[in-house]
PDB file of N, CA and C in Angstrom:
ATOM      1  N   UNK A   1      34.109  40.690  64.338  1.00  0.00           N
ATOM      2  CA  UNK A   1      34.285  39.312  64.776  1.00  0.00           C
ATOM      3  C   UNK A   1      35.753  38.922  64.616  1.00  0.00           C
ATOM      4  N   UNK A   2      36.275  38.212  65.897  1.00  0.00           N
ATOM      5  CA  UNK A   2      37.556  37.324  65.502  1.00  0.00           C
ATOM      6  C   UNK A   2      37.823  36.845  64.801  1.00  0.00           C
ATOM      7  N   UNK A   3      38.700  36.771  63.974  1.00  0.00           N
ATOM      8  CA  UNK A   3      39.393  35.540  63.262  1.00  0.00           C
ATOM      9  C   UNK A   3      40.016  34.494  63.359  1.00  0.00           C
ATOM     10  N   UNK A   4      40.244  35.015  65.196  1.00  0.00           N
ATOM     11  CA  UNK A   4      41.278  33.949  66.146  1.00  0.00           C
ATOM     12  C   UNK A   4      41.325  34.472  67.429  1.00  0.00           C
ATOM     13  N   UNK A   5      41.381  33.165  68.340  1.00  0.00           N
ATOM     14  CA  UNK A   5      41.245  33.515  69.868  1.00  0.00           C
ATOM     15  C   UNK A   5      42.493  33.081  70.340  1.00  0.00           C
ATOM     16  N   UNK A   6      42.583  33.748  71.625  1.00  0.00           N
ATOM     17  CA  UNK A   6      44.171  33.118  72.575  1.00  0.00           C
ATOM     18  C   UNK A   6      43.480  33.554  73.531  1.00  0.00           C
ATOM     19  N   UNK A   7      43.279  32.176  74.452  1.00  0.00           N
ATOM     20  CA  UNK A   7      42.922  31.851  76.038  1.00  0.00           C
ATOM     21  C   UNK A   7      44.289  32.612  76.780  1.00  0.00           C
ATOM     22  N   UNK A   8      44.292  33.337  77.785  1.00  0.00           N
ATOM     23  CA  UNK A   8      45.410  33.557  78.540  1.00  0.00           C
ATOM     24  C   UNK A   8      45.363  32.353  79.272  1.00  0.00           C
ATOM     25  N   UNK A   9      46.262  31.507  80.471  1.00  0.00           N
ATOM     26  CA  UNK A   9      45.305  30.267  81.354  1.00  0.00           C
ATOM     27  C   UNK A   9      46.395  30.684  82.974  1.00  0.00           C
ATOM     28  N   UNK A  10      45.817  30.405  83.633  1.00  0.00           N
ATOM     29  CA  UNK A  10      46.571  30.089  85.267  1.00  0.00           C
ATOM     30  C   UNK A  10      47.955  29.312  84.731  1.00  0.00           C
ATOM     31  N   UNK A  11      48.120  28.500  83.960  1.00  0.00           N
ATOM     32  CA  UNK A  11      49.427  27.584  83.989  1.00  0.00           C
ATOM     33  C   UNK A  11      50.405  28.549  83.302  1.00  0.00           C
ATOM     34  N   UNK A  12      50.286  29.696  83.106  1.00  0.00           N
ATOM     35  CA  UNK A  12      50.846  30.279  82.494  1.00  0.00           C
ATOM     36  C   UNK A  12      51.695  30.175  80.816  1.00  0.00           C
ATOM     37  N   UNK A  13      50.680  30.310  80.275  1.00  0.00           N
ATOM     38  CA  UNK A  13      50.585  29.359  78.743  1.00  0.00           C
ATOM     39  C   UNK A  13      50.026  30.374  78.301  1.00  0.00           C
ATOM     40  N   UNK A  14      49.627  30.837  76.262  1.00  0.00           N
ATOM     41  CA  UNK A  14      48.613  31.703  75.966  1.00  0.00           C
ATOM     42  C   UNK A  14      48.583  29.616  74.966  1.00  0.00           C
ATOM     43  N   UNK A  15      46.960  29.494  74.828  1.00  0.00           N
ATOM     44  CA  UNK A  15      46.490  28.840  74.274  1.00  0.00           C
ATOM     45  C   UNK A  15      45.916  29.437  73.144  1.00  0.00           C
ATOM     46  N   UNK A  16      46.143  28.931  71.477  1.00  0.00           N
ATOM     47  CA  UNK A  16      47.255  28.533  71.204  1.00  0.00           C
ATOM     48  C   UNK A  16      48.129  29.860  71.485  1.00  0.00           C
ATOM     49  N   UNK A  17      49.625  28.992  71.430  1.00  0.00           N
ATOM     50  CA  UNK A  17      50.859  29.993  71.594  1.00  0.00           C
ATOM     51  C   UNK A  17      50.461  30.748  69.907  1.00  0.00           C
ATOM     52  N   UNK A  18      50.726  29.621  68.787  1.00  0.00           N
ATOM     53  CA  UNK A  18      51.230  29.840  67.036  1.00  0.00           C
ATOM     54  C   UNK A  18      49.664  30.304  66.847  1.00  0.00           C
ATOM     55  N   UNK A  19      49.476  31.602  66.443  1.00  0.00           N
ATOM     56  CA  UNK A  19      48.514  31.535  65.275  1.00  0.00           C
ATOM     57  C   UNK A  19      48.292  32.561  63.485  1.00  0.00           C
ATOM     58  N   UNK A  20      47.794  31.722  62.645  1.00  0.00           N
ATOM     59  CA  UNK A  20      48.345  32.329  61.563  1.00  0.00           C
ATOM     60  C   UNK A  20      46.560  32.974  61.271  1.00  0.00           C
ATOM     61  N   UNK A  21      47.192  34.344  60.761  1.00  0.00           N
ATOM     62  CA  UNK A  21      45.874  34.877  60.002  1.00  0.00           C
ATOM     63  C   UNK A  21      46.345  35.771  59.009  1.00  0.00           C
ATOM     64  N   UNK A  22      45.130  36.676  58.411  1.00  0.00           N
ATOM     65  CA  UNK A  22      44.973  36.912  56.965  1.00  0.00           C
ATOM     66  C   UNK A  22      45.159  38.514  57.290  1.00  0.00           C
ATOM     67  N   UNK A  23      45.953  39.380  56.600  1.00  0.00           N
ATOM     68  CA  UNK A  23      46.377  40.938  56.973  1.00  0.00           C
ATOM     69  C   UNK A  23      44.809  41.389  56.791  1.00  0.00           C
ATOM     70  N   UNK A  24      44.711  42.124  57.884  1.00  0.00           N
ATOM     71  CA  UNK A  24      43.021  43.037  58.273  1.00  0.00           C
ATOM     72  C   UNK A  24      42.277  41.990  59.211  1.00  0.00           C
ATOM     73  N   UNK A  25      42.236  40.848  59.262  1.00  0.00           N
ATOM     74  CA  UNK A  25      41.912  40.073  60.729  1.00  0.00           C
ATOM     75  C   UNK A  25      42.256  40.478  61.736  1.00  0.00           C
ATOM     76  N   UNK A  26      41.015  40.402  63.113  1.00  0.00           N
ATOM     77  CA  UNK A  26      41.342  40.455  64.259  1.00  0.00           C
ATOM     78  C   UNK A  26      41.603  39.360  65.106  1.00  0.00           C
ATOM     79  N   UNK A  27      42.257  39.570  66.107  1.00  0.00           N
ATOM     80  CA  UNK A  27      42.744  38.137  66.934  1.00  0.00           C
ATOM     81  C   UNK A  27      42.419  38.544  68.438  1.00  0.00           C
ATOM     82  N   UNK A  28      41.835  37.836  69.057  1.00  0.00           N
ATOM     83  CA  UNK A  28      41.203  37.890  70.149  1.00  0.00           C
ATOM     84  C   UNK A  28      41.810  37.486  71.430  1.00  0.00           C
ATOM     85  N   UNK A  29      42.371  38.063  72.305  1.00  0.00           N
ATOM     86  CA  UNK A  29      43.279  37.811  73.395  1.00  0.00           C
ATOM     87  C   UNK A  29      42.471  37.466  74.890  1.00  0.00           C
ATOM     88  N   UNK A  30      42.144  36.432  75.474  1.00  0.00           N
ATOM     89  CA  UNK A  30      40.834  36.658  76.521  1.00  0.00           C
ATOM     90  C   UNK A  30      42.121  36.132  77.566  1.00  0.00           C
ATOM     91  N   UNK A  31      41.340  36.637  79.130  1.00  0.00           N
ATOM     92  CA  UNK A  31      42.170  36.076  79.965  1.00  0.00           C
ATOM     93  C   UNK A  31      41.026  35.012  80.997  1.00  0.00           C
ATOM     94  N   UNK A  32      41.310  33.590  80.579  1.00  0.00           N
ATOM     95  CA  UNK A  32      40.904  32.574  80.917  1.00  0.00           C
ATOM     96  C   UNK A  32      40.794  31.928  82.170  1.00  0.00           C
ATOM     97  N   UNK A  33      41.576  33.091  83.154  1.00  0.00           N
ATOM     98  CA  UNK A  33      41.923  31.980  84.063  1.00  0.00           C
ATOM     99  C   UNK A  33      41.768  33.167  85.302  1.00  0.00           C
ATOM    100  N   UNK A  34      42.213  33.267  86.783  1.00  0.00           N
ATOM    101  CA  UNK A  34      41.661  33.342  87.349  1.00  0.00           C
ATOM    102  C   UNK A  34      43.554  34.930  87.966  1.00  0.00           C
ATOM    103  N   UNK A  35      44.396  34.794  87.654  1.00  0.00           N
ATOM    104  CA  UNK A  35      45.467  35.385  87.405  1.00  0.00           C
ATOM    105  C   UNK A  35      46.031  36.312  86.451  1.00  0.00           C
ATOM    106  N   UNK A  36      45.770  37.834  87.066  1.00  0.00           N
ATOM    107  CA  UNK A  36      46.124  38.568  86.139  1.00  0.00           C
ATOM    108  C   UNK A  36      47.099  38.216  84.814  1.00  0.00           C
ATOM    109  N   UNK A  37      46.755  38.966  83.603  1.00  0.00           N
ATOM    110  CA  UNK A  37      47.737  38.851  82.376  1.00  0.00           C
ATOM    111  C   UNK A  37      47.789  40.390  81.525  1.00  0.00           C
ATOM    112  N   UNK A  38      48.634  40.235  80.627  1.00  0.00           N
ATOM    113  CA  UNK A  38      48.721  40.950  79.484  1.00  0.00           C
ATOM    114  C   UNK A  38      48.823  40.811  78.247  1.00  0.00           C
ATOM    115  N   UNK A  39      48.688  41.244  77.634  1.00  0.00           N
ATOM    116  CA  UNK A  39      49.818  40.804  76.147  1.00  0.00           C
ATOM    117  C   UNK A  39      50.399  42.263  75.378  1.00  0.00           C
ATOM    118  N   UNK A  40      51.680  41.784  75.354  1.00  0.00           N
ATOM    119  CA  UNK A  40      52.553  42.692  74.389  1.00  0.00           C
ATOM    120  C   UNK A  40      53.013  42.437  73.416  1.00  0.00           C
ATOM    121  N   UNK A  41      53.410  43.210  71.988  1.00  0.00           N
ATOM    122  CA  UNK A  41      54.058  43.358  70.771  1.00  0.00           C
ATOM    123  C   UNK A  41      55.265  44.366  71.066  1.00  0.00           C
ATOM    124  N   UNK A  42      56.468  43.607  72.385  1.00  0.00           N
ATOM    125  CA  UNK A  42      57.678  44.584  72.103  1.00  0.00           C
ATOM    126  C   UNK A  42      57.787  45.279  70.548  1.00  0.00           C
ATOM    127  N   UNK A  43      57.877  44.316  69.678  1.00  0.00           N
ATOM    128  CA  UNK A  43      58.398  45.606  68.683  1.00  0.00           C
ATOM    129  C   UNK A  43      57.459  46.004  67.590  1.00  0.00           C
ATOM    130  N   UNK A  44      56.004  45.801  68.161  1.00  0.00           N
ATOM    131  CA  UNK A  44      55.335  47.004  67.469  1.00  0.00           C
ATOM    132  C   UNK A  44      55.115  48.507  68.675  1.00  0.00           C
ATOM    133  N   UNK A  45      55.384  47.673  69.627  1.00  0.00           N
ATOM    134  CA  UNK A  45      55.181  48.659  70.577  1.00  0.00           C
ATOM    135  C   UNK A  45      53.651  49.592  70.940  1.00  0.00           C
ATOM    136  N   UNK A  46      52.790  48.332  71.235  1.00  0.00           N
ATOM    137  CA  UNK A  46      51.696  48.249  71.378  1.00  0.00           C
ATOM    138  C   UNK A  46      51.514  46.969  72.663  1.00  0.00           C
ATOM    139  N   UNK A  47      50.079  47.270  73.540  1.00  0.00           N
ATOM    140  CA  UNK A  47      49.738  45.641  74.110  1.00  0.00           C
ATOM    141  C   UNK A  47      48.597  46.550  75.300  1.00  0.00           C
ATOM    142  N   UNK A  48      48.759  45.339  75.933  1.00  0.00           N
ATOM    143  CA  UNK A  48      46.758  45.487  76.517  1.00  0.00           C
ATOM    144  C   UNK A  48      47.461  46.011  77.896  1.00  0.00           C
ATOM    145  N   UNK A  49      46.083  46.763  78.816  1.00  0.00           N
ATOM    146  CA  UNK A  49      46.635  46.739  80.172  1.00  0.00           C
ATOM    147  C   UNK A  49      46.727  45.147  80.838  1.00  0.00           C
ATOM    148  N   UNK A  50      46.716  45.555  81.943  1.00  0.00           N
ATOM    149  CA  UNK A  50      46.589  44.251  83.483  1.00  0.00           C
ATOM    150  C   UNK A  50      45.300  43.705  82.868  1.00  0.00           C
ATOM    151  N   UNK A  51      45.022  42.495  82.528  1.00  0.00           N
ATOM    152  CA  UNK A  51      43.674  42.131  82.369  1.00  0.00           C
ATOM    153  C   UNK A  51      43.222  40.841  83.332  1.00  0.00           C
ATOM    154  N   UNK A  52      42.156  41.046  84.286  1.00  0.00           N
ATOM    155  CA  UNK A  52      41.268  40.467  85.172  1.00  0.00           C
ATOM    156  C   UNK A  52      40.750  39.178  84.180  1.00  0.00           C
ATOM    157  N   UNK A  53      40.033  38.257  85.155  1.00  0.00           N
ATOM    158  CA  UNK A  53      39.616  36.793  84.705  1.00  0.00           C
ATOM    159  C   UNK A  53      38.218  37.696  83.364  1.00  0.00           C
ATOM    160  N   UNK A  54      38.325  37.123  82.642  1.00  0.00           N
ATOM    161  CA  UNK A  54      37.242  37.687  81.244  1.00  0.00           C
ATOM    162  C   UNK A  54      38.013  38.672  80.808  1.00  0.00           C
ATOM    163  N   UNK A  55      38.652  39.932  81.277  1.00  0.00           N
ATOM    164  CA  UNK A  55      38.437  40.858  80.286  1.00  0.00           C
ATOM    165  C   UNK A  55      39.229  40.234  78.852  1.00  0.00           C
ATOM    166  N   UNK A  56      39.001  41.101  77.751  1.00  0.00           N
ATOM    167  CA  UNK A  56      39.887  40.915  76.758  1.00  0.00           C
ATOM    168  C   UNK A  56      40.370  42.211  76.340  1.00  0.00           C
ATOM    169  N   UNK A  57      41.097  41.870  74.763  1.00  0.00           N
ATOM    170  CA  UNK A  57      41.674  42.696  74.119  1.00  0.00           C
ATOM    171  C   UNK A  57      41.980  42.260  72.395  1.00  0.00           C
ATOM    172  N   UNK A  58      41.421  43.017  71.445  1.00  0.00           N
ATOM    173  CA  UNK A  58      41.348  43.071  70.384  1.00  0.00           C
ATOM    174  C   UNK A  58      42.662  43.694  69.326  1.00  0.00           C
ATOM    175  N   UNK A  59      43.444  42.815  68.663  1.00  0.00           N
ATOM    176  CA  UNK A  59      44.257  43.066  67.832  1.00  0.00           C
ATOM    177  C   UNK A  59      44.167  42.895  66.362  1.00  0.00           C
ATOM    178  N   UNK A  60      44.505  44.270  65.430  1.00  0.00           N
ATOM    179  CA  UNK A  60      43.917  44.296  64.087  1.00  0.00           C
ATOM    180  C   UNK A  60      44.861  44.321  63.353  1.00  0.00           C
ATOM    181  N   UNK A  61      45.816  42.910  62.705  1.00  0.00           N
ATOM    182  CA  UNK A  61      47.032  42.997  62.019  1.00  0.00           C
ATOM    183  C   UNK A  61      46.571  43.397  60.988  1.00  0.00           C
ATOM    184  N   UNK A  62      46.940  44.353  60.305  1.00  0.00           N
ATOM    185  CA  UNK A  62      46.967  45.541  59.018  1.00  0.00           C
ATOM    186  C   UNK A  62      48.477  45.349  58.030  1.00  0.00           C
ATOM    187  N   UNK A  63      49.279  44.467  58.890  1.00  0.00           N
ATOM    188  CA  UNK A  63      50.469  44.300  57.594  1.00  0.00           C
ATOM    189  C   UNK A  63      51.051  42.906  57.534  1.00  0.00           C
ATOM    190  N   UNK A  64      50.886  42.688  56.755  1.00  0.00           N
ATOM    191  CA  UNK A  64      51.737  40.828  56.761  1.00  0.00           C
ATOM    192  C   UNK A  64      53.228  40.912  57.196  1.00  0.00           C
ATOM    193  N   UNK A  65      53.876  39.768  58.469  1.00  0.00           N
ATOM    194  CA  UNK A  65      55.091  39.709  58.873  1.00  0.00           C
ATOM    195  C   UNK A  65      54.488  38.766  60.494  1.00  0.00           C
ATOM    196  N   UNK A  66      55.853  38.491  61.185  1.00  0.00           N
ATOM    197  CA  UNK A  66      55.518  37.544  62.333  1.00  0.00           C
ATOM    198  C   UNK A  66      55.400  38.631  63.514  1.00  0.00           C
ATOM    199  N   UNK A  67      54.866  38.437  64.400  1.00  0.00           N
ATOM    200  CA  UNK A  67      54.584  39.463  65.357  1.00  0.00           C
ATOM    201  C   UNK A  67      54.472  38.601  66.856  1.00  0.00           C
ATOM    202  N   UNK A  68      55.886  38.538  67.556  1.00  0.00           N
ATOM    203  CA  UNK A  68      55.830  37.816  68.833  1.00  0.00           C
ATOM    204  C   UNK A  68      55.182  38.590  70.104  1.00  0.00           C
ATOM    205  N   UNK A  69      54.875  37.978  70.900  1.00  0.00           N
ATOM    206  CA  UNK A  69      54.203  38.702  71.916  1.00  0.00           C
ATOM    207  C   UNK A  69      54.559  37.752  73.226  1.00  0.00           C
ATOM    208  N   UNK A  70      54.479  38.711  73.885  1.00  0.00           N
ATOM    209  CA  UNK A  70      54.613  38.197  75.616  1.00  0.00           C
ATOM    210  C   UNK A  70      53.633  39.001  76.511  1.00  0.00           C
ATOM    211  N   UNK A  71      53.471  38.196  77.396  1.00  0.00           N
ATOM    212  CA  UNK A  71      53.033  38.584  78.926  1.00  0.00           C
ATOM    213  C   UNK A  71      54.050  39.072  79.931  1.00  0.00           C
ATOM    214  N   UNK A  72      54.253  40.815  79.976  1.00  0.00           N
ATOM    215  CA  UNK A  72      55.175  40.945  80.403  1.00  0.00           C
ATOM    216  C   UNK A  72      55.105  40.735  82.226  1.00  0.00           C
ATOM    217  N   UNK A  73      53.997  40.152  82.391  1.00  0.00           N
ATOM    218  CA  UNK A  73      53.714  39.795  83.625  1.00  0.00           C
ATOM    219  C   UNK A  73      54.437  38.077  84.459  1.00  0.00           C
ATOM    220  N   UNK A  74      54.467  37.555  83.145  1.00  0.00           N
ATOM    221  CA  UNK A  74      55.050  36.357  83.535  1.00  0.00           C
ATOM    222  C   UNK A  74      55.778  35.751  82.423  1.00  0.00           C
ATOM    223  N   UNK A  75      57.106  36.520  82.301  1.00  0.00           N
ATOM    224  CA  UNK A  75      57.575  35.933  80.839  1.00  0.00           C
ATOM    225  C   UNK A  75      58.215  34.458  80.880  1.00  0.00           C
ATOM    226  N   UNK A  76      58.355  33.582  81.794  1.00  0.00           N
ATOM    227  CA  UNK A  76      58.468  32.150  81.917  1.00  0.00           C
ATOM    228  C   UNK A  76      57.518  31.693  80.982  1.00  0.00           C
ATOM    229  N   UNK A  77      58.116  31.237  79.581  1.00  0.00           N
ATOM    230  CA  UNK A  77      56.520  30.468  79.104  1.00  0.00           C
ATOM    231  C   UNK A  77      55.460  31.062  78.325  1.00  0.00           C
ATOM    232  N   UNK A  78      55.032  32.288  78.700  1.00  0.00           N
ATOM    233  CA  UNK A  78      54.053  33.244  78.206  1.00  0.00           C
ATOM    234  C   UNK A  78      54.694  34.010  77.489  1.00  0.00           C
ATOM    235  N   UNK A  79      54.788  33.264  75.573  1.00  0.00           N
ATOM    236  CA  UNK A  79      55.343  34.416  74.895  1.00  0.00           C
ATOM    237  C   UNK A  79      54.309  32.720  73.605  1.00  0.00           C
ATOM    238  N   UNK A  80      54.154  34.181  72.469  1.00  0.00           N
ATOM    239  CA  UNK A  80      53.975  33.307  71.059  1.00  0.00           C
ATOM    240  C   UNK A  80      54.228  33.967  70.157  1.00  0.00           C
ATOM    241  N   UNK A  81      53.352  33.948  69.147  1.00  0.00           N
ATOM    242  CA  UNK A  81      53.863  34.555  67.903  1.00  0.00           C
ATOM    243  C   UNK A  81      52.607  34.763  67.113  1.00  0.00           C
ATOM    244  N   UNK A  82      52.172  35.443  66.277  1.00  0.00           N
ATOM    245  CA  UNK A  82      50.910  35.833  65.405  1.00  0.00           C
ATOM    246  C   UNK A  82      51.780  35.979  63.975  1.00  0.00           C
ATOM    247  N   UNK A  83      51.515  35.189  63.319  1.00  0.00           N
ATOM    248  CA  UNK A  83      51.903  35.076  62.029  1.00  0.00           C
ATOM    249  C   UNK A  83      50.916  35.411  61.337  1.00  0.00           C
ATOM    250  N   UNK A  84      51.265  36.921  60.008  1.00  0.00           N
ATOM    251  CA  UNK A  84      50.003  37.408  59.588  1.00  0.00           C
ATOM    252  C   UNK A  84      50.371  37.074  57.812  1.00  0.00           C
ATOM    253  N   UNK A  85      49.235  36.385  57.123  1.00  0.00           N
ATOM    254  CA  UNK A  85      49.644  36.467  55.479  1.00  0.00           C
ATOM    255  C   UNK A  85      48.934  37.479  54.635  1.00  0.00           C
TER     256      UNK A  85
END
């Protein structure tokens, strides 16, 4: 089970952008809207394929530190951050 969700959306937004969780939580990446997305961790160097309206993608922070991410599909806007304690 999640510990935390991020809507991808058409306006090109991840809802929420900020979210904080606990090291060994998963965080739940869905794509909400009707316009392909992704999500990436440039510098863990990890992230999801092309994801269609529903699919998702499951991330398992294992070390405490901030971990930004983007949609390298539409980086206007589509970037946040996963803050892990």
């Amino acid at each position: 089970t999640a510990a935390a969700s991020v809507k991808e959306t058409d306006n090109l937004k991840f809802v929420p952008a900020s979210v904080s969780v606990k090291v060994g939580d998963i965080v739940d990446f869905t794509n909400g809207g009707i316009i392909p997305h992704n999500v990436t961790f440039p510098y863990a160097g990890t992230g999801s394929p092309t994801m269609k309206r529903g699919n998702f993608f499951l991330v398992k922070f294992t070390s405490p530190g901030t971990y930004p991410y983007v949609c390298t599909l539409h980086f206007s806007g589509m970037l946040g951050t996963i803050t892990v304690r």
